[in-house]
Protein backbone atom coordinates (compact mmCIF):
# COMPACT_ATOMS: atom_id res chain seq x y z
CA UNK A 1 0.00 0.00 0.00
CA UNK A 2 1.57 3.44 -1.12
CA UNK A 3 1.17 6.47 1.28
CA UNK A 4 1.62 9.93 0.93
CA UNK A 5 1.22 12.88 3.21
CA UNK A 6 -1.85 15.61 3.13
CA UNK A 7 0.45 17.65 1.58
CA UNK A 8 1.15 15.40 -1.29
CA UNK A 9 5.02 14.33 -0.45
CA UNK A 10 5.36 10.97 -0.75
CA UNK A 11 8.61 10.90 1.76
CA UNK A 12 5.68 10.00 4.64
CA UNK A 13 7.44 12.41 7.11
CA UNK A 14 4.26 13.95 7.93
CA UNK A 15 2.21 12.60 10.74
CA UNK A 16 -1.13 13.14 8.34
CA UNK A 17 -1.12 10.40 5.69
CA UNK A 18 -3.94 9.58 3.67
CA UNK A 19 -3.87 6.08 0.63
CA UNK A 20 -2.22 7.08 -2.49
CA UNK A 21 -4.70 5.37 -4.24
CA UNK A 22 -7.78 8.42 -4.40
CA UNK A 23 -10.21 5.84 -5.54
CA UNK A 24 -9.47 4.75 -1.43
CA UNK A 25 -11.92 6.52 0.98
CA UNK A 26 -10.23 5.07 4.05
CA UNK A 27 -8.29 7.49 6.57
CA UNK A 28 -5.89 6.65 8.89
CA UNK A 29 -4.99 8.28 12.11
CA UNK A 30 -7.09 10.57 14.17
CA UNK A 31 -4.48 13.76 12.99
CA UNK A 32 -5.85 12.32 9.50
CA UNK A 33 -9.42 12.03 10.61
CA UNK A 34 -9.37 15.77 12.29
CA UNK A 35 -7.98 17.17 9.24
CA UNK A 36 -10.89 15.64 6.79
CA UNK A 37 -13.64 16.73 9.71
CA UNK A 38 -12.47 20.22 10.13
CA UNK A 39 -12.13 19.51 13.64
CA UNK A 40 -9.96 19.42 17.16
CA UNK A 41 -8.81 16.06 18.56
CA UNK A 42 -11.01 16.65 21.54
CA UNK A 43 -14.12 17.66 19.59
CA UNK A 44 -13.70 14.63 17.55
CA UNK A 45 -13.08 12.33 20.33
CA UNK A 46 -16.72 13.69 21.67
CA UNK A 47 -18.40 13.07 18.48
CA UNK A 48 -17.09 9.31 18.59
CA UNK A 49 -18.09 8.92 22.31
CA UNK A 50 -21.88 11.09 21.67
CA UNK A 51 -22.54 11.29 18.76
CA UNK A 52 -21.68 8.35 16.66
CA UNK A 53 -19.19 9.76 14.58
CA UNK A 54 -17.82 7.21 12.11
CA UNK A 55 -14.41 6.28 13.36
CA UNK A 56 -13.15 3.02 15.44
CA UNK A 57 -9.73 1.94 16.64
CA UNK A 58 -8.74 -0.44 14.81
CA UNK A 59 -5.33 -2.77 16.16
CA UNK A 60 -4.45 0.41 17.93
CA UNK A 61 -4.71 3.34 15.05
CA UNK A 62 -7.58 5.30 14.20
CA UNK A 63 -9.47 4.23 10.98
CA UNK A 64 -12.49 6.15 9.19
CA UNK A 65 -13.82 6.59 5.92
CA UNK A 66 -14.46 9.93 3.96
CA UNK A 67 -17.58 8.36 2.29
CA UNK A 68 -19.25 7.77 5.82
CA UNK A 69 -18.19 10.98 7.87
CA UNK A 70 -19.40 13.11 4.53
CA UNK A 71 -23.22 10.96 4.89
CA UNK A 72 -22.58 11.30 8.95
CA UNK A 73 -22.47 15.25 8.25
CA UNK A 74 -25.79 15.39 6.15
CA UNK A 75 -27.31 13.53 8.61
CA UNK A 76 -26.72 15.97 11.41
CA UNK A 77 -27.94 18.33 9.00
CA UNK A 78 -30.84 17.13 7.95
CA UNK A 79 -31.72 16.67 11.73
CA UNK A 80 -30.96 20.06 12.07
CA UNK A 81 -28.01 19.79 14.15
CA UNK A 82 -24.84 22.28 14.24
CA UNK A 83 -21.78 21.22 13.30
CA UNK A 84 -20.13 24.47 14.83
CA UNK A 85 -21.54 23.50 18.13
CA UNK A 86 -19.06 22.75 21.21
């Protein structure tokens, strides 16, 4: 499996890596996972916990999907609830 960082450089220094492969919806780490959401590591920890946010630990790291926290979002909207809230 080829990484390469948010930033596009394929060295992997960066903490945030994301599949090479864009067809690949999966996100790994929760620096990864906070970057997609738009969100703090706290705030996102809360959504797992409360608000069934679409993450799991998985052998240790943080795993997610783009696919699922984009339908998790327009669910909370079309409930009517903030994203913006803390």
């Amino acid at each position: 499996m080829t990484y390469t960082t948010t930033d596009q450089d394929p060295s992997g220094h960066s903490a945030m890596r994301m599949e090479a492969n864009r067809s690949s919806t999966v996100l790994h780490g929760l620096k990864c996972i906070c970057a997609y959401a738009g969100k703090s590591e706290n705030t996102l920890l809360k959504y797992i916990r409360a608000e069934r946010f679409p993450a799991s630990k998985i052998g240790g790291e943080w795993v997610s999907d783009r696919d699922m926290i984009d339908a998790w979002r327009l669910g909370r909207i079309k409930r009517g609830t903030s994203n913006s809230r803390k």
